[in-house]
C-alpha atoms as a PDB file:
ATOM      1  CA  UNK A   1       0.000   0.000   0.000  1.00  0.00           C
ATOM      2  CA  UNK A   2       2.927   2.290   0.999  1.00  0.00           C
ATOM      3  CA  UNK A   3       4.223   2.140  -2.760  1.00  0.00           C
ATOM      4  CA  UNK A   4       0.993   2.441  -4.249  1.00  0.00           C
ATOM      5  CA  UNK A   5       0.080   5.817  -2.342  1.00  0.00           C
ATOM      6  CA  UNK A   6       3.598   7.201  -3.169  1.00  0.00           C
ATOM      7  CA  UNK A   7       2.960   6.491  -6.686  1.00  0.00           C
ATOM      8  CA  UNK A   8      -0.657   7.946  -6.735  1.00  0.00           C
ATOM      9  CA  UNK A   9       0.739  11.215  -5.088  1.00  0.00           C
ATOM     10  CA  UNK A  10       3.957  11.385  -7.174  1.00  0.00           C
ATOM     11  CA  UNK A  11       1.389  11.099 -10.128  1.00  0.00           C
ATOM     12  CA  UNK A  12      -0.453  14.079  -8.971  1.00  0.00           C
ATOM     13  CA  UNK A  13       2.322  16.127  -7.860  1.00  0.00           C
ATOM     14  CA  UNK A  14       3.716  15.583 -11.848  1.00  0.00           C
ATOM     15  CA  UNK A  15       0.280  16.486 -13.030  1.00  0.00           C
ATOM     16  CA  UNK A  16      -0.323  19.557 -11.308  1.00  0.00           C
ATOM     17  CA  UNK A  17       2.776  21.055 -11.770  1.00  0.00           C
ATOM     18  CA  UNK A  18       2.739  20.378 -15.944  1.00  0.00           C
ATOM     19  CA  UNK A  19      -0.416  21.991 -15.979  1.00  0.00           C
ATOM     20  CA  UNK A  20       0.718  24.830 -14.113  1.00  0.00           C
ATOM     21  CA  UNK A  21       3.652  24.705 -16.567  1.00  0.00           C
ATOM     22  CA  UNK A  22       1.509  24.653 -19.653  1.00  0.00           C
ATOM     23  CA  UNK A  23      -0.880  27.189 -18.153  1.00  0.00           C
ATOM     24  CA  UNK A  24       2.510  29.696 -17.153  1.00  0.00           C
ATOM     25  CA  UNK A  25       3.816  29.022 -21.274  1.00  0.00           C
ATOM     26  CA  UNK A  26       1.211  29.063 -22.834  1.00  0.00           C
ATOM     27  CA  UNK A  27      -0.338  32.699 -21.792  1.00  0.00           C
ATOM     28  CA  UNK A  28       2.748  34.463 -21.386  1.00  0.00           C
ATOM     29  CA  UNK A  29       3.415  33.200 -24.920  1.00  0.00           C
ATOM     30  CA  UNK A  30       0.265  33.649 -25.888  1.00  0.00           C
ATOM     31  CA  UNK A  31      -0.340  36.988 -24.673  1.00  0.00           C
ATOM     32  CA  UNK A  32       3.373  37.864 -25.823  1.00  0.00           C
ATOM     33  CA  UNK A  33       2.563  37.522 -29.654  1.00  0.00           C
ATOM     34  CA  UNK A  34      -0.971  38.774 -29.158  1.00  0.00           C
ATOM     35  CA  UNK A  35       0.267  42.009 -27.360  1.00  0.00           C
ATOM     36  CA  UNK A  36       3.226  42.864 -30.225  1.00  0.00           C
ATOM     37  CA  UNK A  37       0.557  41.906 -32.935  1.00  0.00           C
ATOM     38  CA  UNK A  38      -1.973  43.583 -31.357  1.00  0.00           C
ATOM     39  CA  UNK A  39      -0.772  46.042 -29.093  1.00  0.00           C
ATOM     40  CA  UNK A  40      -3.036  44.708 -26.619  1.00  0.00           C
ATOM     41  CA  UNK A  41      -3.145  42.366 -23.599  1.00  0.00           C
ATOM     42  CA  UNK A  42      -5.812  40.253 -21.982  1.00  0.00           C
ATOM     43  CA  UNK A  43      -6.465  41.888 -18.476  1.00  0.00           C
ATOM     44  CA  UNK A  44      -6.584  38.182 -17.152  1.00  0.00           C
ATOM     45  CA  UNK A  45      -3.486  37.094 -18.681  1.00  0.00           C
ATOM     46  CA  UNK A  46      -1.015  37.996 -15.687  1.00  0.00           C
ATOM     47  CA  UNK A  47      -3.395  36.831 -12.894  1.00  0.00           C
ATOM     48  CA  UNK A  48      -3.805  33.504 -14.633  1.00  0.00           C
ATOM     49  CA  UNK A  49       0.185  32.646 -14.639  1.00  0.00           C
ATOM     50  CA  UNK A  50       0.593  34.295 -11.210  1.00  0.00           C
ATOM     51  CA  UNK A  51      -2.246  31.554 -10.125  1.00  0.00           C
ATOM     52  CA  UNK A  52      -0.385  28.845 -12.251  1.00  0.00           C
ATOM     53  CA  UNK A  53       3.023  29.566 -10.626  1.00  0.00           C
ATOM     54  CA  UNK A  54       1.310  29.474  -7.654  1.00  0.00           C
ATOM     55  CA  UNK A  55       0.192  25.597  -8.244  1.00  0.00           C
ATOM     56  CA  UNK A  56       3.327  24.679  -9.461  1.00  0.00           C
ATOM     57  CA  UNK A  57       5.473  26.476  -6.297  1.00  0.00           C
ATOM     58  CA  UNK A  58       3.722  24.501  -3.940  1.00  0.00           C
ATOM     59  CA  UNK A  59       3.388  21.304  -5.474  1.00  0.00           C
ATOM     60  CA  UNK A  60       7.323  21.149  -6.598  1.00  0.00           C
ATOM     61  CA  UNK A  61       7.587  21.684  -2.573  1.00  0.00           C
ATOM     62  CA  UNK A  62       6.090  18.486  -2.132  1.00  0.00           C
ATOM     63  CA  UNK A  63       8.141  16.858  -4.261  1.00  0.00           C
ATOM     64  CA  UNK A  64      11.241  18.616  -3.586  1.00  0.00           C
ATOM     65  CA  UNK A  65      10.145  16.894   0.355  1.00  0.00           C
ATOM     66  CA  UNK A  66      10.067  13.620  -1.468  1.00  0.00           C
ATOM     67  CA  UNK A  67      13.452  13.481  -3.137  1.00  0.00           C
ATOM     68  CA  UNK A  68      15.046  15.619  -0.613  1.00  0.00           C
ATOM     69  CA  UNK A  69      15.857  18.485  -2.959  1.00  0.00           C
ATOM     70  CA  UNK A  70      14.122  21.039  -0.019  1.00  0.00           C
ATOM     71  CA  UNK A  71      16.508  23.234   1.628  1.00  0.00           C
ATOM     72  CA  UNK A  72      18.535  22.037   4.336  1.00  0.00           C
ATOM     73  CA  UNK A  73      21.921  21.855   5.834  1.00  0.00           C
ATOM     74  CA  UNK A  74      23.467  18.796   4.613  1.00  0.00           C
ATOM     75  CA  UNK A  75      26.532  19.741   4.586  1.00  0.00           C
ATOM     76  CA  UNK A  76      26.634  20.263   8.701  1.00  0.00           C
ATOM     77  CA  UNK A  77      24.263  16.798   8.873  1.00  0.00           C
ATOM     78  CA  UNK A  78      26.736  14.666   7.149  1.00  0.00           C
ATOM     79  CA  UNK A  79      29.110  15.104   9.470  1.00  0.00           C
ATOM     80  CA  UNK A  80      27.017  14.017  12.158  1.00  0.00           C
ATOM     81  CA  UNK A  81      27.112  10.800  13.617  1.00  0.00           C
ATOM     82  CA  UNK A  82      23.567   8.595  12.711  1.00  0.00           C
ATOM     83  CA  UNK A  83      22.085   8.928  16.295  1.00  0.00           C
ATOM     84  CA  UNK A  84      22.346  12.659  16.443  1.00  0.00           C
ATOM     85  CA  UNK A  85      21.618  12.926  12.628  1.00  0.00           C
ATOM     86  CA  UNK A  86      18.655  10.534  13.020  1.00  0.00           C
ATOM     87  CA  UNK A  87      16.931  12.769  16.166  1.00  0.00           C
ATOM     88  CA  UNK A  88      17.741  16.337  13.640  1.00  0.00           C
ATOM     89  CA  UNK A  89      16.188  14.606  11.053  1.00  0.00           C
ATOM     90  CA  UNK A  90      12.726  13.843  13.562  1.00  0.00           C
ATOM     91  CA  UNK A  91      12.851  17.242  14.506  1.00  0.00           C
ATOM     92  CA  UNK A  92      13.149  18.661  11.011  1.00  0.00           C
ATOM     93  CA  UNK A  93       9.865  16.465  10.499  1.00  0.00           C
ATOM     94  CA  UNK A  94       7.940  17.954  13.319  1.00  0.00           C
ATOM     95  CA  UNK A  95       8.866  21.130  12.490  1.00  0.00           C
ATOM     96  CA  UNK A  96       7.737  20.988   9.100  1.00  0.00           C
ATOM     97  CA  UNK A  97       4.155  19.678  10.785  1.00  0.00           C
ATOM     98  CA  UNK A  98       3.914  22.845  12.892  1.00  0.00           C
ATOM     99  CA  UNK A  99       4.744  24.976   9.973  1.00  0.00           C
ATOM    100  CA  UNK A 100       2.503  22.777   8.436  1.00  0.00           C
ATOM    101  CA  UNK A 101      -0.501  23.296  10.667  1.00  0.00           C
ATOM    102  CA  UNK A 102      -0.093  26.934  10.764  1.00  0.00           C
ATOM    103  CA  UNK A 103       0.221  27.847   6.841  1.00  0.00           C
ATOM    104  CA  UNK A 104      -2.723  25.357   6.162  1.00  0.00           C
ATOM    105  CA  UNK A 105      -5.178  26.745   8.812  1.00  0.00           C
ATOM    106  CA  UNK A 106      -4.305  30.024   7.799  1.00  0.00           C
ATOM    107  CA  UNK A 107      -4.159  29.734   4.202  1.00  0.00           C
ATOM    108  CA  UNK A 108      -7.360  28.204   4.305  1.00  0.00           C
ATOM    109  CA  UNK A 109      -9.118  31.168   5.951  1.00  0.00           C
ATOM    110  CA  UNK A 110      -8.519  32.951   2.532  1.00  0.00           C
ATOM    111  CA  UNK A 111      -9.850  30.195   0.937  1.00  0.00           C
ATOM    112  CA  UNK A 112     -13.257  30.494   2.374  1.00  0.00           C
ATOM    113  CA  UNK A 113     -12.772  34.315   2.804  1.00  0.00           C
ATOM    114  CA  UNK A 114     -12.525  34.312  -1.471  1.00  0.00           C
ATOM    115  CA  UNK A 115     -15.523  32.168  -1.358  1.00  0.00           C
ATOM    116  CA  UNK A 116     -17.679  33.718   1.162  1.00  0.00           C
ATOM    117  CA  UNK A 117     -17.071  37.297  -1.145  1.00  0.00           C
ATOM    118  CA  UNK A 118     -17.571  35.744  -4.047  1.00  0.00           C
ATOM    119  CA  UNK A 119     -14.130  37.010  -5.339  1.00  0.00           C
ATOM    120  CA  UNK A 120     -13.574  36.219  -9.027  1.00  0.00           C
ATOM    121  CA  UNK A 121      -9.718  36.478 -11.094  1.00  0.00           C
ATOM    122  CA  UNK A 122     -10.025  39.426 -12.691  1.00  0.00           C
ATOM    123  CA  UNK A 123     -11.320  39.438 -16.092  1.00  0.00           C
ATOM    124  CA  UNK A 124     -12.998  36.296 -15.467  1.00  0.00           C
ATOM    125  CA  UNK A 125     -15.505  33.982 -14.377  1.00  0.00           C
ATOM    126  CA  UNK A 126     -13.013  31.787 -12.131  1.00  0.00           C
ATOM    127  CA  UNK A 127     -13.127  31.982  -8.545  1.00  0.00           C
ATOM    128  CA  UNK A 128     -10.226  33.467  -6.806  1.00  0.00           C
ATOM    129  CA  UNK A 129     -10.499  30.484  -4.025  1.00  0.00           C
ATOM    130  CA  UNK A 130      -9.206  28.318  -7.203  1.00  0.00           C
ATOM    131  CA  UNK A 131      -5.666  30.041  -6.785  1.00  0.00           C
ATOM    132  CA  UNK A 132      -6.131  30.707  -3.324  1.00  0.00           C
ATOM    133  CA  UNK A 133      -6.559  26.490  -2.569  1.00  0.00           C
ATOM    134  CA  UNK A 134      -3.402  25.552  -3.816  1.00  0.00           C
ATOM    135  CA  UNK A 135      -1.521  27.028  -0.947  1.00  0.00           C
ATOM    136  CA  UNK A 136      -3.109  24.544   1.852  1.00  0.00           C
ATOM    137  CA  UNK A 137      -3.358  21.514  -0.728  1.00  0.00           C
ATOM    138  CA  UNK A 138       0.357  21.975  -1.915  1.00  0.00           C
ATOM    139  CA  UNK A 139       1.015  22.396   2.029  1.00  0.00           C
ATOM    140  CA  UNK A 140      -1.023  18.835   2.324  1.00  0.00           C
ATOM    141  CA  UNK A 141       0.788  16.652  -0.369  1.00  0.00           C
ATOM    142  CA  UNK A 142       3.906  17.986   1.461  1.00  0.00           C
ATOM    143  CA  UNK A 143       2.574  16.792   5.178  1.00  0.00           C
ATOM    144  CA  UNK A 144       2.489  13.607   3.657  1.00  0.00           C
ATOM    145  CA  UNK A 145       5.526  13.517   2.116  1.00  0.00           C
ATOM    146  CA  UNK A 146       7.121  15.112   5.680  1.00  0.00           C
ATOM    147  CA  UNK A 147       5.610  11.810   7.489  1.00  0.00           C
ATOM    148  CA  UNK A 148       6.584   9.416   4.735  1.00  0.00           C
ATOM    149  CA  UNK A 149      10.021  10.955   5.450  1.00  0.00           C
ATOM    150  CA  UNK A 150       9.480  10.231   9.297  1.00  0.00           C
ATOM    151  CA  UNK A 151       8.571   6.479   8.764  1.00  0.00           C
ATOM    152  CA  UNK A 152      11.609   6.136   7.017  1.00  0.00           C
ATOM    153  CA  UNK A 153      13.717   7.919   9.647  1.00  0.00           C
ATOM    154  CA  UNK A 154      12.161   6.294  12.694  1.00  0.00           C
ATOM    155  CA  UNK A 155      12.749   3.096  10.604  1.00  0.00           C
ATOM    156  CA  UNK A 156      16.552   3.623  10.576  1.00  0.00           C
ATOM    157  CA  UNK A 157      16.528   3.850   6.342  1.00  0.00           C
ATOM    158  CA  UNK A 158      18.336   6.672   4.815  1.00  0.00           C
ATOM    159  CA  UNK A 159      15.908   8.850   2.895  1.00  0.00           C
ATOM    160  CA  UNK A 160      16.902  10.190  -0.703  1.00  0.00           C
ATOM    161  CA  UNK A 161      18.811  13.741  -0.697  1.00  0.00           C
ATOM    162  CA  UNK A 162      20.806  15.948  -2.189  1.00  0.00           C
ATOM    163  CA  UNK A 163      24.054  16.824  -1.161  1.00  0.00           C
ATOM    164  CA  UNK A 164      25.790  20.165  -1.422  1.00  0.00           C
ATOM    165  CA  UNK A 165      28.061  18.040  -3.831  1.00  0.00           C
ATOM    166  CA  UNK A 166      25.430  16.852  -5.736  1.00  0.00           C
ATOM    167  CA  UNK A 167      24.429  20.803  -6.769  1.00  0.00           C
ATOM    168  CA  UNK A 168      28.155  22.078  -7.564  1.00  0.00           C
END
């Protein structure tokens, strides 16, 4: 089961953030030709992308969680020995759940304060709560992907991540 739901959430986590790619490309593009053809520009056309990058920022969190690409000091943490390293590593996880908690109870107040007003992107039709939701779901896929990354440390294994080596 534990593969299964990593797969299912790595599969979402790809999906959202290559439509928030394609969303981001395409109306910049878009709205790049149209505005030096046209000399206009859709007034929607920056909120849209804003929303999209959005999306994609907080999904690639999660899966920056997941492959351990997320900032953090691995360069002092390698040098640790696995006990001490092992206890930072809990710690890191339940700070990530406070941080957690707080951004997703307070994120989600906008949510419902874009509903409740009835707040639409401007230009358009869509709701503003549609941008607004991807802060406390992106902040959800990464909760899970902070306690898949506790399982593994309580369970002694060495999660994946990437070392200040692995960036030069």
């Amino acid at each position: 089961m534990g593969r299964f739901l990593d797969d299912l959430i790595s599969g979402i986590e790809k999906a959202v953030m290559l439509a928030a790619y394609l969303t981001i490309i395409l109306v910049v593009g878009l709205e790049t030709i149209r505005r030096m053809i046209t000399g206009e520009q859709a007034a929607w056309g920056p909120e849209i992308a804003m929303g999209a990058f959005v999306w994609l920022s907080w999904f690639a969190m999660a899966s920056g969680v997941r492959t351990g690409a997320h900032l953090s000091f691995t360069t002092l943490r390698d040098r640790m020995g696995p006990r001490l390293r092992q206890g930072m590593e809990v710690f890191d996880c339940l700070l990530w759940f406070a941080l957690g908690l707080i951004v997703i109870a307070v994120s989600w107040d906008v949510v419902e304060l874009n509903e409740r007003f009835n707040q639409k992107i401007f230009g358009t039709d869509i709701p503003m709560a549609a941008i607004s939701i991807a802060v406390p779901l992106g902040w959800a896929f990464t909760m899970m992907r902070v306690a898949q990354q506790l399982v593994r440390v309580l369970r002694g294994e060495t999660g994946p991540h990437v070392t200040a080596e692995d960036i030069r």
